[in-house]
N, C-alpha and C. Protein backbone atom coordinates (compact mmCIF):
# COMPACT_ATOMS: atom_id res chain seq x y z
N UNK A 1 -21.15 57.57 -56.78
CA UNK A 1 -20.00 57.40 -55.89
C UNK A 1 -18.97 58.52 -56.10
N UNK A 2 -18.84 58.76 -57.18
CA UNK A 2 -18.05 60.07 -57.64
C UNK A 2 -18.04 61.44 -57.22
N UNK A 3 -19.38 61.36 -57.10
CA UNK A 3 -19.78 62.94 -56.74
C UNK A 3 -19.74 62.91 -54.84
N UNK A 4 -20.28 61.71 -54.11
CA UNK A 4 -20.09 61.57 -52.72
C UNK A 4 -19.04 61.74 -52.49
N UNK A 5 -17.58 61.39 -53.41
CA UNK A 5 -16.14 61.62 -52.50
C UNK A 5 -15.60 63.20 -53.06
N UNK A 6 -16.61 63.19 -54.29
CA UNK A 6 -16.29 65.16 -54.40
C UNK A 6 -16.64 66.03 -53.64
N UNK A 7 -18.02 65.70 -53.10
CA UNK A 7 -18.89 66.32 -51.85
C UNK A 7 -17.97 66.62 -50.72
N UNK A 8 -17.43 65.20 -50.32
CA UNK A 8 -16.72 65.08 -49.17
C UNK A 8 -15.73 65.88 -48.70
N UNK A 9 -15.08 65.77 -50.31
CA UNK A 9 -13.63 66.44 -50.16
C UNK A 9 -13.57 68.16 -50.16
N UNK A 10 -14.89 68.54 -50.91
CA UNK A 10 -15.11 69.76 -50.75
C UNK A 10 -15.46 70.47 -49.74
N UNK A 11 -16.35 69.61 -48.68
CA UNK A 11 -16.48 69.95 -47.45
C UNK A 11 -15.34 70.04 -46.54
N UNK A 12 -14.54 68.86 -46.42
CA UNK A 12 -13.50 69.10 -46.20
C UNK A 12 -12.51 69.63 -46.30
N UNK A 13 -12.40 70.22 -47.31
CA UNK A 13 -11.27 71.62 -47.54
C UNK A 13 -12.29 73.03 -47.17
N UNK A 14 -13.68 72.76 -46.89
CA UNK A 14 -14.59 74.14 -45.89
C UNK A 14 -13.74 74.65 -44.71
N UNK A 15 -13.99 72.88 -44.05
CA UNK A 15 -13.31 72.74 -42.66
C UNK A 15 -12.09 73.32 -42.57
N UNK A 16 -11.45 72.72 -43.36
CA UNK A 16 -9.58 72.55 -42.94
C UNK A 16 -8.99 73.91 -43.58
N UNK A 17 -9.17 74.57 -44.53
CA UNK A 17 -8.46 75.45 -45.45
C UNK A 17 -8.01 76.75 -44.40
N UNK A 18 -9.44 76.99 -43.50
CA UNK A 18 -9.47 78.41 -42.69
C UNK A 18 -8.94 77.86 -41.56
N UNK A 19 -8.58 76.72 -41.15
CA UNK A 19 -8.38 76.97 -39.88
C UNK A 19 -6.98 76.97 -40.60
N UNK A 20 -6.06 76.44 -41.78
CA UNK A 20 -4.57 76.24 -42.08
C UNK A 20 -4.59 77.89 -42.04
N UNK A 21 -5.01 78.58 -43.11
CA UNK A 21 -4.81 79.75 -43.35
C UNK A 21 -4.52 81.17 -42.17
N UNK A 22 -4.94 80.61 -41.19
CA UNK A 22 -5.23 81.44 -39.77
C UNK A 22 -3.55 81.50 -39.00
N UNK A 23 -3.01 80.47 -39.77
CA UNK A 23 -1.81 80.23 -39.30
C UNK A 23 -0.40 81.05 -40.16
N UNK A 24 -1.00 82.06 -40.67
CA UNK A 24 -0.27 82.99 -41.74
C UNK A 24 0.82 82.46 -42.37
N UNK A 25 1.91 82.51 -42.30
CA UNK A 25 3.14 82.01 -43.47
C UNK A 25 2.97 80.76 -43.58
N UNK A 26 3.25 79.91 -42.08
CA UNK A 26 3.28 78.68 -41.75
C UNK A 26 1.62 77.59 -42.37
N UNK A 27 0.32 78.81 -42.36
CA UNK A 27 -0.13 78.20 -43.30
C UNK A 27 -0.25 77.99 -44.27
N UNK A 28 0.44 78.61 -45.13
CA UNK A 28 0.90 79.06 -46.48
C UNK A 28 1.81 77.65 -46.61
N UNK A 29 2.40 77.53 -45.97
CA UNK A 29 3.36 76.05 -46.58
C UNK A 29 2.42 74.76 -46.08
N UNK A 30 1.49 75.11 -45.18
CA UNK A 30 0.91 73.71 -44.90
C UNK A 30 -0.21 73.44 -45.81
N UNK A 31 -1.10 74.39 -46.44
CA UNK A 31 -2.01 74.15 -47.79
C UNK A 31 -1.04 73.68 -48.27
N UNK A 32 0.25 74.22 -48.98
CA UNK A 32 1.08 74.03 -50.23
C UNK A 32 1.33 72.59 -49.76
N UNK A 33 1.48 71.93 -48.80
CA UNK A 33 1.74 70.69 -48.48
C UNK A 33 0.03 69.70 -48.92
N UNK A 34 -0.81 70.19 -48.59
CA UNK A 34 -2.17 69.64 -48.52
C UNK A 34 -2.52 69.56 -50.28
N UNK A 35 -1.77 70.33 -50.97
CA UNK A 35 -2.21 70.92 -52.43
C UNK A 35 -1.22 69.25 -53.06
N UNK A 36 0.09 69.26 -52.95
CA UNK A 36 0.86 68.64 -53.96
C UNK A 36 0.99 67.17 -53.09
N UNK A 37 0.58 66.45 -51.49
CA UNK A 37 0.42 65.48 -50.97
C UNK A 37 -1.29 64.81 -51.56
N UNK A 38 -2.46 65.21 -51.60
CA UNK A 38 -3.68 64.71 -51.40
C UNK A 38 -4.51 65.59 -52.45
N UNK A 39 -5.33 66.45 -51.72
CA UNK A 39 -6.71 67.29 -52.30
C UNK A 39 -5.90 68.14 -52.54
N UNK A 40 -6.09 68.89 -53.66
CA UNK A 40 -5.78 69.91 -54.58
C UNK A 40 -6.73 70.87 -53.99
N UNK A 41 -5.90 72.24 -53.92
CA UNK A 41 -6.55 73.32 -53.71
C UNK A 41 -5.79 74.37 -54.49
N UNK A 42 -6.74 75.50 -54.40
CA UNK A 42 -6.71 76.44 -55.66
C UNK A 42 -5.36 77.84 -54.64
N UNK A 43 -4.11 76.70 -54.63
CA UNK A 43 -2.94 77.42 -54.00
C UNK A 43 -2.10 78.30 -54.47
N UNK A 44 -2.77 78.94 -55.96
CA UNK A 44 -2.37 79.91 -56.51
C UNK A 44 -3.16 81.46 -56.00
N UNK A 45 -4.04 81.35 -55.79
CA UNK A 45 -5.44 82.27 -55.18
C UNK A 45 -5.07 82.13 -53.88
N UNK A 46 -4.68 81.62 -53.42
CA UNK A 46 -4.48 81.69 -51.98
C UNK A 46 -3.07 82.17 -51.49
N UNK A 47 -2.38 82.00 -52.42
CA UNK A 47 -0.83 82.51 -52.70
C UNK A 47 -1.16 84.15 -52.57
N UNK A 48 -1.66 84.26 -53.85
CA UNK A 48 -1.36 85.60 -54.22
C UNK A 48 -2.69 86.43 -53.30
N UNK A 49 -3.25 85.58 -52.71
CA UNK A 49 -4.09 86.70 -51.43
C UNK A 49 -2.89 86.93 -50.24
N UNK A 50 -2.36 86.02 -49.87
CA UNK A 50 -1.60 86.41 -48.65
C UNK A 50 -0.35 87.80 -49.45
N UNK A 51 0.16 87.30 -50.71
CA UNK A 51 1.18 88.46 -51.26
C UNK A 51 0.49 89.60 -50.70
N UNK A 52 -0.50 89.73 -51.57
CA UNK A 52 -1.27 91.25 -51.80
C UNK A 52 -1.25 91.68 -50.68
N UNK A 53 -1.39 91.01 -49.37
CA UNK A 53 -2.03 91.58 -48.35
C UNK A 53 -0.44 92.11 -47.12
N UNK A 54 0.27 91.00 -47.63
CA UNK A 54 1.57 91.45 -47.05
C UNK A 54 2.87 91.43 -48.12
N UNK A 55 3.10 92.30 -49.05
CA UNK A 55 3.71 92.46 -50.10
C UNK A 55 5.24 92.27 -49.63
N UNK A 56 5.48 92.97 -48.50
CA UNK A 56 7.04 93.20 -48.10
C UNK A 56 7.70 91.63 -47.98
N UNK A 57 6.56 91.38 -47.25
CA UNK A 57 7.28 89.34 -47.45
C UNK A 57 6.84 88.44 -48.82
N UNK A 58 6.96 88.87 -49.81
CA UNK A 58 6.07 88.14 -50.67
C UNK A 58 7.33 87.29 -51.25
N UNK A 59 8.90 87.51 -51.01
CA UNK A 59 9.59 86.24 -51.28
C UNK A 59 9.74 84.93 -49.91
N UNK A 60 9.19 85.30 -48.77
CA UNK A 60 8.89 84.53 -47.77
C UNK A 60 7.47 83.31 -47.63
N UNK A 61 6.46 84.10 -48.56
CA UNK A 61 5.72 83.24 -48.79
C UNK A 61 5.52 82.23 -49.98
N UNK A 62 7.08 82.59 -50.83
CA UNK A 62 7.19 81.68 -52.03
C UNK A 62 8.30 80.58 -51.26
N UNK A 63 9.11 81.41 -50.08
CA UNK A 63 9.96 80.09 -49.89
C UNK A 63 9.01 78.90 -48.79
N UNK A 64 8.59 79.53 -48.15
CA UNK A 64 7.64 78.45 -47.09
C UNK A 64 6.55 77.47 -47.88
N UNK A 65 5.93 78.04 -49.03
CA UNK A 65 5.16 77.04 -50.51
C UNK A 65 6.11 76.34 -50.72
N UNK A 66 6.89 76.53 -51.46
CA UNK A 66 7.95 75.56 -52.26
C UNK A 66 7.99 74.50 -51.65
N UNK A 67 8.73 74.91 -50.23
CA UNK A 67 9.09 74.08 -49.32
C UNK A 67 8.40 72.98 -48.94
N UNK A 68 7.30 73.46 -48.42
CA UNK A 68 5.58 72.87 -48.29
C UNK A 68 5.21 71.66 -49.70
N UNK A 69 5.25 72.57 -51.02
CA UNK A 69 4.73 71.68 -51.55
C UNK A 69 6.13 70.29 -52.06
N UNK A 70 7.43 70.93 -52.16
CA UNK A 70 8.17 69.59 -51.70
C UNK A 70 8.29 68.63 -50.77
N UNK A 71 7.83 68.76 -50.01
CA UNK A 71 7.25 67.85 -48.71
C UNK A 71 6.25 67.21 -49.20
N UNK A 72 5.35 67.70 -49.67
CA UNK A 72 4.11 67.10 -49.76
C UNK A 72 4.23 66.44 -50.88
N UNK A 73 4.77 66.66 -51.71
CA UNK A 73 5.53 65.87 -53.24
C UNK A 73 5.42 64.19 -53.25
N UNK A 74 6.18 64.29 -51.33
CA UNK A 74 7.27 62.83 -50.81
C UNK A 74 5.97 61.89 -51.00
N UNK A 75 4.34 61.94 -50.73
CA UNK A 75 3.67 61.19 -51.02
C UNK A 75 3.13 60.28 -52.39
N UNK A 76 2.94 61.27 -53.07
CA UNK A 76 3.15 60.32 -54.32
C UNK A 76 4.36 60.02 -54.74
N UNK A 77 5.39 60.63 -54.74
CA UNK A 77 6.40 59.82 -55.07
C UNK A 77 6.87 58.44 -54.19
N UNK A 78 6.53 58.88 -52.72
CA UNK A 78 6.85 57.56 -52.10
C UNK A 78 5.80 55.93 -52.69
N UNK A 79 4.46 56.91 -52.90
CA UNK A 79 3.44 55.89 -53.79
C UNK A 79 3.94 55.10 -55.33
N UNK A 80 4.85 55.80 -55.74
CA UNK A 80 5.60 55.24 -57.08
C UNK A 80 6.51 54.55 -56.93
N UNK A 81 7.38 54.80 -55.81
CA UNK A 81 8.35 54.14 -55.28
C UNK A 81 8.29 52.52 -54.89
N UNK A 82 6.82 52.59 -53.93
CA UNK A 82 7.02 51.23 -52.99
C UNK A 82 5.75 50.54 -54.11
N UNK A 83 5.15 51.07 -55.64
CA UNK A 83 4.29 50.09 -56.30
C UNK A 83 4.42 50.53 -57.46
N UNK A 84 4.73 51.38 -57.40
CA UNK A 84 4.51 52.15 -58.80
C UNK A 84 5.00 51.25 -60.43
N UNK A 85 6.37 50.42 -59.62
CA UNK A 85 6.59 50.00 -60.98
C UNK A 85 5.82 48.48 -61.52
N UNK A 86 5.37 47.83 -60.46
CA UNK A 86 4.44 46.71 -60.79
C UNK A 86 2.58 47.48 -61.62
N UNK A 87 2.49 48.47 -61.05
CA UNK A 87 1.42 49.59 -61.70
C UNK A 87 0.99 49.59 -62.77
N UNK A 88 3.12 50.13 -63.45
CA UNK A 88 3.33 50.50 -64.66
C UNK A 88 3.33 48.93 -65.43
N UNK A 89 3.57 47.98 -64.88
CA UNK A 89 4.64 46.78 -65.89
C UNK A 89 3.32 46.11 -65.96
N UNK A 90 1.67 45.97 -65.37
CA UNK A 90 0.41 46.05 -66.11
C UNK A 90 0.04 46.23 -66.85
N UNK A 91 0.74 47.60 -67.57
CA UNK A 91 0.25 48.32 -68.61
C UNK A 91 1.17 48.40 -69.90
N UNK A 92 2.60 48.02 -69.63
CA UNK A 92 3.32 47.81 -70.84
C UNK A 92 4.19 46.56 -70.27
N UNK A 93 4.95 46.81 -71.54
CA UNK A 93 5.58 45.53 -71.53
C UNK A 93 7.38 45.77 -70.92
N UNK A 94 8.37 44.88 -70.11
CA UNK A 94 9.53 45.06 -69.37
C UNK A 94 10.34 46.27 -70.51
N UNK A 95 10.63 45.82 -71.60
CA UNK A 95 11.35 46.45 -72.53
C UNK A 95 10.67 47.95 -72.81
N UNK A 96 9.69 48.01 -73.17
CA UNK A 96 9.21 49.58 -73.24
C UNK A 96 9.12 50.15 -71.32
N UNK A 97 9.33 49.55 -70.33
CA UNK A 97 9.09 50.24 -69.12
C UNK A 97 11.15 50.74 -68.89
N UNK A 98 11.90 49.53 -69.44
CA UNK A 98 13.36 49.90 -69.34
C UNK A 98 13.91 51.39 -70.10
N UNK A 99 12.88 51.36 -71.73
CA UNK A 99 13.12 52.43 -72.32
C UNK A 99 12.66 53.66 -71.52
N UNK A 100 11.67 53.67 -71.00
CA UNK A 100 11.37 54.87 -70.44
C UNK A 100 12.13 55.51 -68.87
N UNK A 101 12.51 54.56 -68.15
CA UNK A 101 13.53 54.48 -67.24
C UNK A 101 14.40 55.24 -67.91
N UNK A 102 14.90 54.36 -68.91
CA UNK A 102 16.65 55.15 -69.43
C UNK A 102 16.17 56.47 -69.91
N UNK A 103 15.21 56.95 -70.58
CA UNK A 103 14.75 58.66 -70.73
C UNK A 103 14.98 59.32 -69.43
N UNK A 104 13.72 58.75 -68.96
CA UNK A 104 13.57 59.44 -67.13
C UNK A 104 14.68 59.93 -66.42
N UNK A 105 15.63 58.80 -66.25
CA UNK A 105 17.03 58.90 -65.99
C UNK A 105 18.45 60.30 -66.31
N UNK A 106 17.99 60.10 -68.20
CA UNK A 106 18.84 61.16 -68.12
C UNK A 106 18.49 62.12 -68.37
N UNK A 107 17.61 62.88 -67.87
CA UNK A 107 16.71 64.26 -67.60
C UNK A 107 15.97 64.37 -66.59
N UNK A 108 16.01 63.62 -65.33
CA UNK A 108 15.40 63.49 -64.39
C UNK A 108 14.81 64.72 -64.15
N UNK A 109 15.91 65.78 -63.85
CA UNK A 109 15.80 66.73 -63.13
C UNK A 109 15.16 68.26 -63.64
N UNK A 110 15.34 67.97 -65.16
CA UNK A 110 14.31 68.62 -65.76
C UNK A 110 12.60 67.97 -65.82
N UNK A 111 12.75 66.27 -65.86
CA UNK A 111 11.22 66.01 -65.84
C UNK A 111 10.72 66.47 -64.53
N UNK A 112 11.37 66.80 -63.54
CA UNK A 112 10.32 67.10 -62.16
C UNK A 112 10.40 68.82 -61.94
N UNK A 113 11.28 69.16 -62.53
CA UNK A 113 11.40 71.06 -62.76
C UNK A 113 10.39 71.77 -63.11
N UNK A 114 10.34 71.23 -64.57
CA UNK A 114 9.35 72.23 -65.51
C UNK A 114 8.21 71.86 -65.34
N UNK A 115 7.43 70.40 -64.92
CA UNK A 115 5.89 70.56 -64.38
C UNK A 115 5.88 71.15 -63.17
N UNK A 116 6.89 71.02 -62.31
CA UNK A 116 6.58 71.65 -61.20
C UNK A 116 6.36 73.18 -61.26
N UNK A 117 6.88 74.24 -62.55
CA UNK A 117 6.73 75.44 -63.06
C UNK A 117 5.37 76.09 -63.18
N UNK A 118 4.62 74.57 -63.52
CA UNK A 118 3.33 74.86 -64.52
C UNK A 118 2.46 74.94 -63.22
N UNK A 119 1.47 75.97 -63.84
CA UNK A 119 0.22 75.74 -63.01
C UNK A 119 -1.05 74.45 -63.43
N UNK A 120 -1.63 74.61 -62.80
CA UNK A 120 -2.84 74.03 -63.07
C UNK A 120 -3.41 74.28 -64.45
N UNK A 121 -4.00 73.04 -65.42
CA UNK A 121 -3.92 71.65 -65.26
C UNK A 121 -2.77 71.11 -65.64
N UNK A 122 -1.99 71.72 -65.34
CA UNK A 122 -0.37 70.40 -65.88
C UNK A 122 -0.51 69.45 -65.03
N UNK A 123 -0.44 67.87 -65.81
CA UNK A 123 -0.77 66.95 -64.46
C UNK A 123 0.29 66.82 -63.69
N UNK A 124 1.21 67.47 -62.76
CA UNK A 124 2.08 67.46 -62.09
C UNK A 124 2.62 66.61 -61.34
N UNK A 125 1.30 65.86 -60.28
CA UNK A 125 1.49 64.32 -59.95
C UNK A 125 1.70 63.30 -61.00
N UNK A 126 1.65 63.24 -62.16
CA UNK A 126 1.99 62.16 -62.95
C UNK A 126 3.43 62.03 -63.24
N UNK A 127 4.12 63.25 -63.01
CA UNK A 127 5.29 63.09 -62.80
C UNK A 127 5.98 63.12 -62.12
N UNK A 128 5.70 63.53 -60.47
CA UNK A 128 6.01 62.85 -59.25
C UNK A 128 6.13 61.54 -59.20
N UNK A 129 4.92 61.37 -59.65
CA UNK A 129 4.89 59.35 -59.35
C UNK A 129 6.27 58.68 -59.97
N UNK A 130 6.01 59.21 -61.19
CA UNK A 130 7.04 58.61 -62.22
C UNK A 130 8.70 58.63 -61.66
N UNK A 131 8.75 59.70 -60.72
CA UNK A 131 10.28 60.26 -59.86
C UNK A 131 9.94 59.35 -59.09
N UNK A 132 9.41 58.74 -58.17
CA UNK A 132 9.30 57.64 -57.14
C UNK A 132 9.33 56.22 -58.57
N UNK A 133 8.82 56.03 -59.37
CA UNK A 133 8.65 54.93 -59.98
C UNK A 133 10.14 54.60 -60.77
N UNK A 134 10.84 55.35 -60.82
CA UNK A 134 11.92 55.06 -61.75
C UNK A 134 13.38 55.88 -60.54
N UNK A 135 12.90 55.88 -58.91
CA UNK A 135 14.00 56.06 -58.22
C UNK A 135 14.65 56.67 -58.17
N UNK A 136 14.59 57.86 -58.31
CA UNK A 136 15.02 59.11 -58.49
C UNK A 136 15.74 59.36 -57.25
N UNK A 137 16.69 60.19 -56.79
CA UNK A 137 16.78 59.97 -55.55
C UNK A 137 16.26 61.21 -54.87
N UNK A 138 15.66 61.01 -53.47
CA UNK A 138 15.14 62.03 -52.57
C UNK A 138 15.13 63.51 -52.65
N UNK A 139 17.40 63.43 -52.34
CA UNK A 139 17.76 64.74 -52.24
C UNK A 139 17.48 65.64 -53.80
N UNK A 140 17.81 65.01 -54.75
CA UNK A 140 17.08 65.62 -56.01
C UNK A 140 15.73 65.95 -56.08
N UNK A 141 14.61 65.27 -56.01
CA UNK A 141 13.60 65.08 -55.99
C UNK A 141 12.72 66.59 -55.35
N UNK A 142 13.48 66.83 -54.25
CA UNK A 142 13.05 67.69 -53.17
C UNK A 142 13.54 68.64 -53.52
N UNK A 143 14.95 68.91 -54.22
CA UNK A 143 15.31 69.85 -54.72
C UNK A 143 14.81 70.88 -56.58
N UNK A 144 14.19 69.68 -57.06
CA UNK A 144 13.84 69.81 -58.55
C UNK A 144 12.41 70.36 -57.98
N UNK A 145 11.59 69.41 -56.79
CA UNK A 145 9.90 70.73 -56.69
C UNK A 145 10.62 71.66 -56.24
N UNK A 146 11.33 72.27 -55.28
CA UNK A 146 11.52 73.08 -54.66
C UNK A 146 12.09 74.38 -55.62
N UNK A 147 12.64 73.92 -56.49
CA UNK A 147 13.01 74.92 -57.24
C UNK A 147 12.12 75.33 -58.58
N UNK A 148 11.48 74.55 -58.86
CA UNK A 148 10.27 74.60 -59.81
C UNK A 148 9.38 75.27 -59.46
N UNK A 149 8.90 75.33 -58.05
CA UNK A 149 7.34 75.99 -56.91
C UNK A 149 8.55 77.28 -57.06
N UNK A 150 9.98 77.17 -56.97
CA UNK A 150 9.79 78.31 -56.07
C UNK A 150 10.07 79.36 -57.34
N UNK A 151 10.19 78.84 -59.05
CA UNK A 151 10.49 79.83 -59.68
C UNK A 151 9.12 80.74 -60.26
N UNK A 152 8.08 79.27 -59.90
CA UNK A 152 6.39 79.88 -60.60
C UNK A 152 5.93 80.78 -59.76
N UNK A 153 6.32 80.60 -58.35
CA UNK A 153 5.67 81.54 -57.44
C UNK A 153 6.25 82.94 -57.28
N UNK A 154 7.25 82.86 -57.77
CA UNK A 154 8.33 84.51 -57.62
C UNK A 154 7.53 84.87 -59.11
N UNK A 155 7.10 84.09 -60.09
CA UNK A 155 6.59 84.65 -61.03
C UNK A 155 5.43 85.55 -61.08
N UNK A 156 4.99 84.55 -60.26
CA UNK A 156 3.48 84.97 -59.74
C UNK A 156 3.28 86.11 -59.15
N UNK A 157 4.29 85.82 -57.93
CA UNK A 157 4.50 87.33 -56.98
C UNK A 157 4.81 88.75 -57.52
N UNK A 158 5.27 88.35 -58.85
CA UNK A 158 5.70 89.96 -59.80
C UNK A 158 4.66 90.39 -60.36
N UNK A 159 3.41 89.12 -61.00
CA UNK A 159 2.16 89.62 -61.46
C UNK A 159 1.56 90.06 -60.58
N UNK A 160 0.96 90.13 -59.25
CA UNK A 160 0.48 90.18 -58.48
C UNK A 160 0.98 91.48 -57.59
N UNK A 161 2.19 92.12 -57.88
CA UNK A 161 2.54 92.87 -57.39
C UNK A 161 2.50 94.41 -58.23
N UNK A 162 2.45 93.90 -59.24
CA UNK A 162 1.98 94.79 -60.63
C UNK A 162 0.77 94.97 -60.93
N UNK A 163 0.07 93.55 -60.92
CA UNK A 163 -1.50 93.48 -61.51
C UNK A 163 -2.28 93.67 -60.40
N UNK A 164 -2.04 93.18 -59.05
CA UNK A 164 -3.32 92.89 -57.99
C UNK A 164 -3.48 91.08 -57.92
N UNK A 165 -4.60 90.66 -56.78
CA UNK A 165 -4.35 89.01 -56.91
C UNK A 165 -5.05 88.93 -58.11
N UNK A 166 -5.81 89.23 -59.40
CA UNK A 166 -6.23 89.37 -60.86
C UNK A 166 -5.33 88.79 -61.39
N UNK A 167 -3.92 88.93 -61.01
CA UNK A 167 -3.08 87.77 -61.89
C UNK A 167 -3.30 86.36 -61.78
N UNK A 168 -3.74 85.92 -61.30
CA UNK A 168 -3.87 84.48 -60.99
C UNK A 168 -4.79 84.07 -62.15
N UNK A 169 -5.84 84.58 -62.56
CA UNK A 169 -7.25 84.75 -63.68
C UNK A 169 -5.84 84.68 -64.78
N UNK A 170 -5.12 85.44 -64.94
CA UNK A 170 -4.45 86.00 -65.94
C UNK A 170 -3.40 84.35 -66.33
N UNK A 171 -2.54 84.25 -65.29
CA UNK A 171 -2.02 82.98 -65.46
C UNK A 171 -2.75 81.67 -65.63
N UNK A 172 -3.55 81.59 -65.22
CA UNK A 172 -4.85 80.42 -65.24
C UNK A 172 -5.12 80.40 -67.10
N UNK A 173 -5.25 81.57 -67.32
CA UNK A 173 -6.08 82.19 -69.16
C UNK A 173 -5.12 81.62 -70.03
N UNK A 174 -3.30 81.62 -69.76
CA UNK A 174 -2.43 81.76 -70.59
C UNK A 174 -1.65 80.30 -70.11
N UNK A 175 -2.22 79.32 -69.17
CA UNK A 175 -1.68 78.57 -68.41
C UNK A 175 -0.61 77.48 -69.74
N UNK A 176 -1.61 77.45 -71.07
CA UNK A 176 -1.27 76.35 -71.70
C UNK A 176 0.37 77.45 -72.67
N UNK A 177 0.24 78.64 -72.81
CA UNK A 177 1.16 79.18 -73.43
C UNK A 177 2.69 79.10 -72.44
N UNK A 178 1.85 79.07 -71.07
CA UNK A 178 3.14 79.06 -70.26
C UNK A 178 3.97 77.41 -70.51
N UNK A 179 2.84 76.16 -70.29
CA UNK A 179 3.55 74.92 -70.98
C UNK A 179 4.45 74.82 -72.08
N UNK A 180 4.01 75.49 -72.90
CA UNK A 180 4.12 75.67 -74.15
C UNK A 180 5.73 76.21 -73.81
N UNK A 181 5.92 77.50 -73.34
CA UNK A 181 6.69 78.35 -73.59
C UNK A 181 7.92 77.31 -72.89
N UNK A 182 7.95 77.42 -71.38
CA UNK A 182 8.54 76.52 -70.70
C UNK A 182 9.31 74.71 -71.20
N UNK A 183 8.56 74.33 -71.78
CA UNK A 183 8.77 73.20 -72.75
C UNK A 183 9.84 73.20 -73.59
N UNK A 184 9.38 74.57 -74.07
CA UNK A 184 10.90 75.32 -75.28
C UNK A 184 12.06 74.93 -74.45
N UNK A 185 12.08 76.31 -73.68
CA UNK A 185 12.92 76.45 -73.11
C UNK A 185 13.76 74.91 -72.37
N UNK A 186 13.01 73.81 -71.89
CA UNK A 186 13.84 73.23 -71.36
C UNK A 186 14.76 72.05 -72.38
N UNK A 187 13.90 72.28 -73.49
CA UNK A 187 14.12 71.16 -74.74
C UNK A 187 15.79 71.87 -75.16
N UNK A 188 15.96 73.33 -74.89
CA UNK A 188 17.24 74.12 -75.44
C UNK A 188 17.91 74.30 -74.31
N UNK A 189 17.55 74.24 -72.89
CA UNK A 189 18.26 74.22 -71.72
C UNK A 189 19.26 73.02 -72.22
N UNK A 190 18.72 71.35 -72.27
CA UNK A 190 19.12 70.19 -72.68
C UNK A 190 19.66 70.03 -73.55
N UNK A 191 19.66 70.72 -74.50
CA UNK A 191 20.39 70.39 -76.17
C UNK A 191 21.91 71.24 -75.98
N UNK A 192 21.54 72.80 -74.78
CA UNK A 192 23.25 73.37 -74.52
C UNK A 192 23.64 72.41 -73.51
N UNK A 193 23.31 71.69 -72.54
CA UNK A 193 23.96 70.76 -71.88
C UNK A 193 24.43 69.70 -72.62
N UNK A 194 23.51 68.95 -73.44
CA UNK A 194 24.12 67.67 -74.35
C UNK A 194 25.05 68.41 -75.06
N UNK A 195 25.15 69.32 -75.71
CA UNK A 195 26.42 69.85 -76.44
C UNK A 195 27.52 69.96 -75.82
N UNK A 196 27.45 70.73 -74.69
CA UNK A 196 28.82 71.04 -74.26
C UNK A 196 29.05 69.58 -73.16
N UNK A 197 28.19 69.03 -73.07
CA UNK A 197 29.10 67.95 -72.33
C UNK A 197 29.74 67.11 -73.60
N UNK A 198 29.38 66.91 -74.60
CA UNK A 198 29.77 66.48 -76.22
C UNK A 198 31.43 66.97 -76.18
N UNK A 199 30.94 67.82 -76.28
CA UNK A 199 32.64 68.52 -76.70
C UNK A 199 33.32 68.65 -75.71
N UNK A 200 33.28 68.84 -74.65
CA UNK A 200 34.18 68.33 -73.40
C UNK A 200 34.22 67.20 -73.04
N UNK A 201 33.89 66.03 -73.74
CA UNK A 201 34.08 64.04 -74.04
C UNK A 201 33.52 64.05 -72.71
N UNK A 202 32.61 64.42 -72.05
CA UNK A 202 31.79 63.95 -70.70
C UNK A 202 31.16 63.26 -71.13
N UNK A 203 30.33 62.88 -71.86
CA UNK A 203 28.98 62.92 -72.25
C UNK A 203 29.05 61.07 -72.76
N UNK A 204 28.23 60.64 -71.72
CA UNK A 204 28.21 58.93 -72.05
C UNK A 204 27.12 58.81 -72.76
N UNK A 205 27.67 57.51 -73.68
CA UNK A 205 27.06 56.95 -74.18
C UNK A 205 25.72 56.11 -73.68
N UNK A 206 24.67 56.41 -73.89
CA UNK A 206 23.78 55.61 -73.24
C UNK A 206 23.14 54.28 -74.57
């Protein structure tokens, strides 16, 4: 049964990929929509083919992705939203689902940032869901992929503009150093925010 809905789906991105792609920028945001809503496609390779080929717009085809794949975001998160938390409260118990709420909560906007940074395999939808499951609100939501797609893809666009589409191989190779690296960084993004909201008495008690 596994392999029939892999079959399927692979055929189906035969069909659908070339006729999106034919649609130049505009298909560029509608894969990126098809990539982070449903079937995953390899929208880094397909990114950095359209760069290469039209370099002068290559910050036009990071804003129409972003965009795209924040749209397409709204599905699993809307899936976390309208079940997600009866899902979760299966699997643990009210008190450990409240603790993780109150985390979620006050870092929201870094939990949907920095996977959205990562390439592939960061499970990225697991933390979409979790932004619909713990209510995040919309206008954030849309704004945290949007700015996450749109900082990996300007990344991308510099390898690719330097290296050839070969960067993509290159980011794919180093994908887990980029987690890695990124992770840092947001753990010390958070620790200068908790500080200085500290010392300017903002900073509630949770």
């Amino acid at each position: 049964m596994k392999h029939f809905f892999a079959r399927i789906a692979a055929d189906w991105k035969l069909a659908v990929l070339p006729a999106l792609m034919k649609w130049g920028i505009w298909g560029v945001g509608a894969v990126a929509m098809l990539d982070s809503s449903s079937i995953p496609v390899p929208m880094d390779a397909i990114l950095a083919l359209y760069i290469w080929n039209d370099k002068r717009h290559f910050w036009l085809y990071c804003l129409v992705a972003a965009a795209g794949s924040a749209i397409g975001g709204l599905l699993p998160y809307g899936l976390g939203r309208a079940g997600g938390e009866l899902f979760l409260l299966k699997r643990i118990d009210r008190q450990k689902f409240e603790q993780l709420r109150d985390r979620f909560e006050r870092q929201e906007f870094l939990a949907v940032v920095i996977p959205s940074m990562m390439p592939p395999p960061a499970p990225w939808k697991i933390f979409v869901f979790a932004a619909g499951v713990f209510e995040m609100r919309v206008s954030s939501f849309l704004l945290a992929v949007f700015a996450g797609r749109m900082m990996r893809w300007l990344a991308l666009s510099l390898l690719v503009l330097k290296l050839g589409p070969d960067a993509v191989g290159l980011v794919a190779k180093h994908a887990m150093v980029m987690v890695l690296a990124a992770s840092a960084l947001a753990v010390l993004g958070f620790a200068w925010w908790w500080l200085h909201r500290k010392r300017s008495g903002k900073l509630m008690e949770f």
